[in-house]
N, C-alpha and C. Protein backbone atom coordinates (compact mmCIF):
# COMPACT_ATOMS: atom_id res chain seq x y z
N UNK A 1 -8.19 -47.45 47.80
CA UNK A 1 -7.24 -46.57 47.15
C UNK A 1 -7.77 -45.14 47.08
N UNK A 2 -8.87 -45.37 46.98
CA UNK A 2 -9.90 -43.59 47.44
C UNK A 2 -10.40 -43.34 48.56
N UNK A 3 -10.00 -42.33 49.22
CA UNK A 3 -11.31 -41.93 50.65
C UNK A 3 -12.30 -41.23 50.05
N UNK A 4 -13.64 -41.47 50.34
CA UNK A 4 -15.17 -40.93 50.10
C UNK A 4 -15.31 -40.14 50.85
N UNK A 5 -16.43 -39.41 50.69
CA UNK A 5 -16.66 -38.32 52.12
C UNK A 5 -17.96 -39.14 53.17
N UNK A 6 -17.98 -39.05 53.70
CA UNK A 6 -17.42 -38.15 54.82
C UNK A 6 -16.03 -38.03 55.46
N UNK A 7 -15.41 -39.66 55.10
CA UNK A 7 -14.11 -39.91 56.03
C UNK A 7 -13.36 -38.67 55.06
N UNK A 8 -13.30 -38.49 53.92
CA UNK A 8 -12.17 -37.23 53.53
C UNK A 8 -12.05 -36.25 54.00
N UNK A 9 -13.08 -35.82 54.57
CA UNK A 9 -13.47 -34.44 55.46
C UNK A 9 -12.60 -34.31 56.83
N UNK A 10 -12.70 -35.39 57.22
CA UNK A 10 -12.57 -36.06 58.64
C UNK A 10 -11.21 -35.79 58.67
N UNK A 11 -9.93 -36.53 57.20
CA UNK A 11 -9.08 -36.55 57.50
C UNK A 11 -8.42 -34.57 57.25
N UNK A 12 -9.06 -34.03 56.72
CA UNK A 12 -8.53 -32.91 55.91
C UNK A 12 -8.65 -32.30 57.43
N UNK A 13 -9.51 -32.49 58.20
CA UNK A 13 -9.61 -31.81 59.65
C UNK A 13 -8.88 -32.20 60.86
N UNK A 14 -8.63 -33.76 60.70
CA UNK A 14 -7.53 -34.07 61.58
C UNK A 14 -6.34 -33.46 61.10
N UNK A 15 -5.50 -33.80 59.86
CA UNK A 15 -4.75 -33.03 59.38
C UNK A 15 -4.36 -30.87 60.02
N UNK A 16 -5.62 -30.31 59.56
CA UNK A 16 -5.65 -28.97 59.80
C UNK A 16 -5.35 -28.85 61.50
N UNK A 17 -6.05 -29.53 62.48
CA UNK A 17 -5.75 -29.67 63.51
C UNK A 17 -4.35 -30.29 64.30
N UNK A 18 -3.90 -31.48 63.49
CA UNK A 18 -2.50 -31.37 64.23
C UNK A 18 -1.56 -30.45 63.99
N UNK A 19 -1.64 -29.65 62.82
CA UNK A 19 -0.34 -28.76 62.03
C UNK A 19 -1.16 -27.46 63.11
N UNK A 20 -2.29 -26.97 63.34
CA UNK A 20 -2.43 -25.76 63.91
C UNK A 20 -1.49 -26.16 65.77
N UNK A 21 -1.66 -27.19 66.02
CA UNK A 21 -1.80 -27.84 67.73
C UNK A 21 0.09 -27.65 67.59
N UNK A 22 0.80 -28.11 66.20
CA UNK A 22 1.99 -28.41 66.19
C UNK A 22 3.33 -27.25 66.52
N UNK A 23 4.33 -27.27 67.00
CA UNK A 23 5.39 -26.46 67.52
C UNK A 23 5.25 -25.41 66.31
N UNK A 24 5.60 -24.15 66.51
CA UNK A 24 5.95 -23.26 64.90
C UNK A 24 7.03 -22.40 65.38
N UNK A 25 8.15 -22.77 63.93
CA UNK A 25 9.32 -21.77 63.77
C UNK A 25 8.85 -21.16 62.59
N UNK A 26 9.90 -19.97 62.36
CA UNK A 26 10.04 -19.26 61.28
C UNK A 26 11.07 -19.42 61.20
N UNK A 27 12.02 -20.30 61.40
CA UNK A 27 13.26 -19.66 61.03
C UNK A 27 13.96 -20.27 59.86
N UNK A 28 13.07 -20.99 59.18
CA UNK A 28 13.29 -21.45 57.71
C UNK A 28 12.58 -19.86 57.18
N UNK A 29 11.58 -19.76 57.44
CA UNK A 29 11.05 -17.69 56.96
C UNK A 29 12.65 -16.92 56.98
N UNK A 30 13.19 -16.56 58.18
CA UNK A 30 13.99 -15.91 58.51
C UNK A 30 15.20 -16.10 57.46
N UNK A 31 15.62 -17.64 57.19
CA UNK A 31 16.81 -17.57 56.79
C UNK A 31 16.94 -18.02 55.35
N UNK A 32 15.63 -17.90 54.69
CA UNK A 32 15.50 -17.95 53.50
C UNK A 32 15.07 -16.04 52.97
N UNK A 33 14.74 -15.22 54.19
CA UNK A 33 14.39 -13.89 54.41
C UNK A 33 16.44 -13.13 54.10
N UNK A 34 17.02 -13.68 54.60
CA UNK A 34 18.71 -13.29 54.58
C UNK A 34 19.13 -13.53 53.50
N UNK A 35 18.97 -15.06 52.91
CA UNK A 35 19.34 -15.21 51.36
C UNK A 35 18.89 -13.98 50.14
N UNK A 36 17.64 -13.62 50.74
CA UNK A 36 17.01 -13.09 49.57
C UNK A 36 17.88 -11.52 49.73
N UNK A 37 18.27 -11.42 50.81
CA UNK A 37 18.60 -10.22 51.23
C UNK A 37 20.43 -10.23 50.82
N UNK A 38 20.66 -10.92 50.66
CA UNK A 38 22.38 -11.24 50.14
C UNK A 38 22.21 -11.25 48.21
N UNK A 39 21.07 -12.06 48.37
CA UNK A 39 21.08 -12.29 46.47
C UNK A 39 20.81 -10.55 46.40
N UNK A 40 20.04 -10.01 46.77
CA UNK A 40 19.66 -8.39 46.50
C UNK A 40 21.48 -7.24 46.53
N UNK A 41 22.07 -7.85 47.69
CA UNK A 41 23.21 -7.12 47.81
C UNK A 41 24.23 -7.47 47.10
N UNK A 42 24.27 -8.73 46.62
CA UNK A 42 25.62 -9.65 45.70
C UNK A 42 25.47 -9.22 44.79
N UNK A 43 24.16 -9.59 44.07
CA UNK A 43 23.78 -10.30 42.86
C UNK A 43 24.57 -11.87 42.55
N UNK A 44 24.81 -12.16 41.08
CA UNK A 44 24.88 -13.27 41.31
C UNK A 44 26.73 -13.57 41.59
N UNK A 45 26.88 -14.71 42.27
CA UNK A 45 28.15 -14.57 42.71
C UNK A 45 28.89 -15.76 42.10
N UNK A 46 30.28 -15.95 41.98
CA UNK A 46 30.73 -17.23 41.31
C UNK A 46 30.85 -18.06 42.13
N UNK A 47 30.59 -19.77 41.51
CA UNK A 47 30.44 -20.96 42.30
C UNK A 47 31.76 -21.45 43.12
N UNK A 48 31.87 -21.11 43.74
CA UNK A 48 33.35 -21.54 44.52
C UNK A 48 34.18 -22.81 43.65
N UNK A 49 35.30 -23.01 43.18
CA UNK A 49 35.57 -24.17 42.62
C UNK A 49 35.82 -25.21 43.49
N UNK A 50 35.65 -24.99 44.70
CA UNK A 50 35.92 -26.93 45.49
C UNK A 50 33.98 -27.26 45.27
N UNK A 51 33.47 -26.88 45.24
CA UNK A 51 32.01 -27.28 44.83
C UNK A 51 31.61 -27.49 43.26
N UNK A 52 32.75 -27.43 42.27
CA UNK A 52 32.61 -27.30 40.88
C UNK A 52 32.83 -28.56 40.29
N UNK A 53 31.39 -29.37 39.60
CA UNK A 53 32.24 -30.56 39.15
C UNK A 53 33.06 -30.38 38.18
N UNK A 54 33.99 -31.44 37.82
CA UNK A 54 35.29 -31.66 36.94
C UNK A 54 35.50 -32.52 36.00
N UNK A 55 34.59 -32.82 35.11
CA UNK A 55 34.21 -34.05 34.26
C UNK A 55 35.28 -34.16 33.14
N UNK A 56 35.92 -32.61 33.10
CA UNK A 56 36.91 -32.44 31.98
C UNK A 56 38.43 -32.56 32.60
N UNK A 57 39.33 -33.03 31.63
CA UNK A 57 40.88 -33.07 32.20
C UNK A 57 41.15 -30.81 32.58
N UNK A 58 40.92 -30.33 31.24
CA UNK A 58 41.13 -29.36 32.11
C UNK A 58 40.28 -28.52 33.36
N UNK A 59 39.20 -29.24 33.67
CA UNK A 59 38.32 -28.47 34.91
C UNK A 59 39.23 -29.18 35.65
N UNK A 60 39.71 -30.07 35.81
CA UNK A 60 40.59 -30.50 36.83
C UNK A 60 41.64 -29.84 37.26
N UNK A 61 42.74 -29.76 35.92
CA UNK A 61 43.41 -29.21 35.95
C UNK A 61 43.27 -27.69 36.62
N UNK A 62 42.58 -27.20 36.03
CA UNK A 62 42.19 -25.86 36.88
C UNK A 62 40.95 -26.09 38.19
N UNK A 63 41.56 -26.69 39.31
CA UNK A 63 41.06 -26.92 40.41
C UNK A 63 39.83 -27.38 40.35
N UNK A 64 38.87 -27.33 39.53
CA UNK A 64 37.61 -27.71 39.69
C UNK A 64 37.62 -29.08 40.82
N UNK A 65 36.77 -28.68 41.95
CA UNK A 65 36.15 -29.80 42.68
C UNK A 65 37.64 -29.95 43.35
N UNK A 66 38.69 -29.21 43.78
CA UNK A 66 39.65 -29.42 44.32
C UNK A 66 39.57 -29.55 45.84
N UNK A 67 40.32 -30.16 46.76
CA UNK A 67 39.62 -30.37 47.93
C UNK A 67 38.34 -30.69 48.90
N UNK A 68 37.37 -31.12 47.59
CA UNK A 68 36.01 -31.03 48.16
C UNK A 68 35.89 -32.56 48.92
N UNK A 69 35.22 -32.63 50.22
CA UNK A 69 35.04 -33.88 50.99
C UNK A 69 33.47 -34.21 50.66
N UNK A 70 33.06 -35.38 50.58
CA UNK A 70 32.18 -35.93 50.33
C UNK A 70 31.65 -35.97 51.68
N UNK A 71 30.89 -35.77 52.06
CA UNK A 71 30.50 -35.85 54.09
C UNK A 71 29.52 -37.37 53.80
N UNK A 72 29.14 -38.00 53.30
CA UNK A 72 28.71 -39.31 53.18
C UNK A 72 30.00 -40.29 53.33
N UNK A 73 31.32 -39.99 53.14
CA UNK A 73 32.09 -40.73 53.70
C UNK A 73 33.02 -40.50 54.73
N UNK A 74 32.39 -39.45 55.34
CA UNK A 74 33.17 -39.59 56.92
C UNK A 74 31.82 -39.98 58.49
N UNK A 75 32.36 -39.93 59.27
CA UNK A 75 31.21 -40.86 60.32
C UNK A 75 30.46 -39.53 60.57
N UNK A 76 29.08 -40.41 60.61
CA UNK A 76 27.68 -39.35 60.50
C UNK A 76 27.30 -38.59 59.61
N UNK A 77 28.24 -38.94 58.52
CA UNK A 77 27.71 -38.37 57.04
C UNK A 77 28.01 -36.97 57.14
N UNK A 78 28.82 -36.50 58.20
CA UNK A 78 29.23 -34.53 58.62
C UNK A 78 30.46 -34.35 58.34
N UNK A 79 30.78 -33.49 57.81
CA UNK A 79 32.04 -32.46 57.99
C UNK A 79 31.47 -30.78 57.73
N UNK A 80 32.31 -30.20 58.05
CA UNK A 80 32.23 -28.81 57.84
C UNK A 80 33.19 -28.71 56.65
N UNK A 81 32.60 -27.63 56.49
CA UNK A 81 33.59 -27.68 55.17
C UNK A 81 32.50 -25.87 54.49
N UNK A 82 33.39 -25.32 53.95
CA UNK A 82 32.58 -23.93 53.38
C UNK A 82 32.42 -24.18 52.11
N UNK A 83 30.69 -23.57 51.69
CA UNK A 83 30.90 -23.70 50.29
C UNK A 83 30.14 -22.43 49.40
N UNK A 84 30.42 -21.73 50.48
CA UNK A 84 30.02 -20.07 49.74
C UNK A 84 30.73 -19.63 49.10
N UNK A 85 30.40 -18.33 48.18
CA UNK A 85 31.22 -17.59 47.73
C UNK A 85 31.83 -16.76 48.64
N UNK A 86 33.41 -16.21 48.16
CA UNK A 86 34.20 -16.03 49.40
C UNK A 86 33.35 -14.54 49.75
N UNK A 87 32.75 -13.60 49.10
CA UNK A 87 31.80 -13.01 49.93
C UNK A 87 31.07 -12.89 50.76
N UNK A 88 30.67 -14.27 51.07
CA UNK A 88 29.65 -14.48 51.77
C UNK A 88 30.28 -15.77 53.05
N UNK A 89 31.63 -15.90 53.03
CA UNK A 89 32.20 -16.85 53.33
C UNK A 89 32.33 -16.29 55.18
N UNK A 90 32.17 -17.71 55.96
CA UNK A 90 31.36 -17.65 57.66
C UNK A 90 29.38 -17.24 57.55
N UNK A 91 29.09 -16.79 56.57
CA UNK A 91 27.90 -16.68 56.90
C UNK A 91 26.71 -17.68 57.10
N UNK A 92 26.11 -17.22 58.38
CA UNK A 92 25.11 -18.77 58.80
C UNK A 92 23.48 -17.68 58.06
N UNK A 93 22.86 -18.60 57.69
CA UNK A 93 21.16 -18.58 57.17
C UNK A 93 20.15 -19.39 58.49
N UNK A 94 20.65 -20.01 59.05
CA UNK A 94 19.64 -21.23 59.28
C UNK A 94 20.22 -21.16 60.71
N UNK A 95 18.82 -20.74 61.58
CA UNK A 95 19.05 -20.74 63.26
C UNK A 95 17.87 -21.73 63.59
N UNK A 96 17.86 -22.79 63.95
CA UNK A 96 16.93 -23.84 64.53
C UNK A 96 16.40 -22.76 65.95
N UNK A 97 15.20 -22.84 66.24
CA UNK A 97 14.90 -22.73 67.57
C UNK A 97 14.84 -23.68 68.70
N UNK A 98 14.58 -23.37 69.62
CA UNK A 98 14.31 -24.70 70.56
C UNK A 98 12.61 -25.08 70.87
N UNK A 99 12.26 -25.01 69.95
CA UNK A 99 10.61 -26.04 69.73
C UNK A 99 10.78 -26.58 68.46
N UNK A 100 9.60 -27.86 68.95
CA UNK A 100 9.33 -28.97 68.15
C UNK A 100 10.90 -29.14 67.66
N UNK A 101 10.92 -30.05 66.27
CA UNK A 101 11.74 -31.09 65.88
C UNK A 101 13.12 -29.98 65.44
N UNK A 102 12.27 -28.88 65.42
CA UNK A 102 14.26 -28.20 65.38
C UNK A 102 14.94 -28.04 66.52
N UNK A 103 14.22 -28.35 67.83
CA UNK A 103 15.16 -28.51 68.71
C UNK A 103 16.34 -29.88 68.86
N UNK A 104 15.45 -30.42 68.28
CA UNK A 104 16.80 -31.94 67.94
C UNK A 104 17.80 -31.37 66.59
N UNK A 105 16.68 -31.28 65.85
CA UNK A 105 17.90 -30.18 64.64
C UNK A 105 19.44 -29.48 65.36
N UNK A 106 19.06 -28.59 66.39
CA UNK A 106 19.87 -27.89 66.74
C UNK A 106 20.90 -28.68 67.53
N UNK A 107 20.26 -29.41 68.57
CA UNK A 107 20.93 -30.61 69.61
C UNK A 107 21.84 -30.84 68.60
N UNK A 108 21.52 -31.27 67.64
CA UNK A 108 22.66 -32.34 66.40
C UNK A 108 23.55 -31.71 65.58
N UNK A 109 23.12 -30.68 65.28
CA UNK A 109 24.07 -29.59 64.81
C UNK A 109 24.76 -29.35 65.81
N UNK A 110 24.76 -29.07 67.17
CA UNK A 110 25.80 -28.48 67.84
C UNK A 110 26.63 -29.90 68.35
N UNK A 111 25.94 -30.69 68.28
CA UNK A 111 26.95 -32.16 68.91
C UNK A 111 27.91 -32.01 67.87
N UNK A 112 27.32 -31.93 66.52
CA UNK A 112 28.69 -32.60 65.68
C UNK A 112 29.62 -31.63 65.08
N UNK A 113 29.34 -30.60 65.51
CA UNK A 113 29.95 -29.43 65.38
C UNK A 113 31.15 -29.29 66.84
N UNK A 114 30.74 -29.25 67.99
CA UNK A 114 31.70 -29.73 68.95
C UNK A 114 32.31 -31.41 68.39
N UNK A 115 31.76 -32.27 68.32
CA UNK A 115 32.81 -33.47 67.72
C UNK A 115 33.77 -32.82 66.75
N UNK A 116 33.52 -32.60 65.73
CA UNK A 116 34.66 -32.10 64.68
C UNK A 116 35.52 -31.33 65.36
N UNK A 117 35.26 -29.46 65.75
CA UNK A 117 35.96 -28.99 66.52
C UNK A 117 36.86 -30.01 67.44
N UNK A 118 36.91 -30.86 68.07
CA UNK A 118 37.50 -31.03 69.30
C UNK A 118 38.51 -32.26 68.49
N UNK A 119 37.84 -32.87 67.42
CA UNK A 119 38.76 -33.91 66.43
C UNK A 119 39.86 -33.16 65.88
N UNK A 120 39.58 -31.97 65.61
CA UNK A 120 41.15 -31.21 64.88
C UNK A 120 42.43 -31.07 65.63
């Protein structure tokens, strides 16, 4: 249940070595770099109400959570669907590159993004 040293050493260096050897994006940097850069230009903005829960008869009544799709119950757990404030509404944060595992990221984002598109 404990590693001793020497093997702890061993692993802290295999470790340091696959993450240096491994693919590198920034573009979790980048598009957490845009957020910060929208929160600076917005400030804070109101929660869209199809994203608002509705626990009360009148949050209901006043749209709360109106139209919102659950994407766990349509196939592949995807839909599109917007859930910005309408300020900020079409805006993308998040560009996968094409290395390492965000290139499947991206592959899958654009498959099911053409599926939907072509389902409407």
């Amino acid at each position: 249940h404990f590693l001793g040293m020497p093997e702890g050493n061993l692993s802290l260096a295999q470790t340091a070595t696959y993450l240096a050897c491994a693919p590198k994006s920034n573009a979790l940097y980048k598009g957490y770099q845009l957020t910060q850069e929208d929160i600076k230009r917005w400030g804070p903005l109101s929660v869209p109400l199809v994203i608002r829960n509705a626990p009360t008869t009148l949050m209901k009544n006043l749209d709360y959570g109106k139209g919102y799709k659950y994407a766990h119950n349509f196939e592949d757990g995807y839909i599109i669907q917007e859930h910005l404030p309408k300020e900020l509404k079409g805006k993308k944060y998040y560009f996968p590159t094409d290395r390492g595992f965000e290139k499947e990221i991206k592959q899958r984002l654009e498959k099911l993004k053409a599926k939907f598109k072509n389902s409407r």
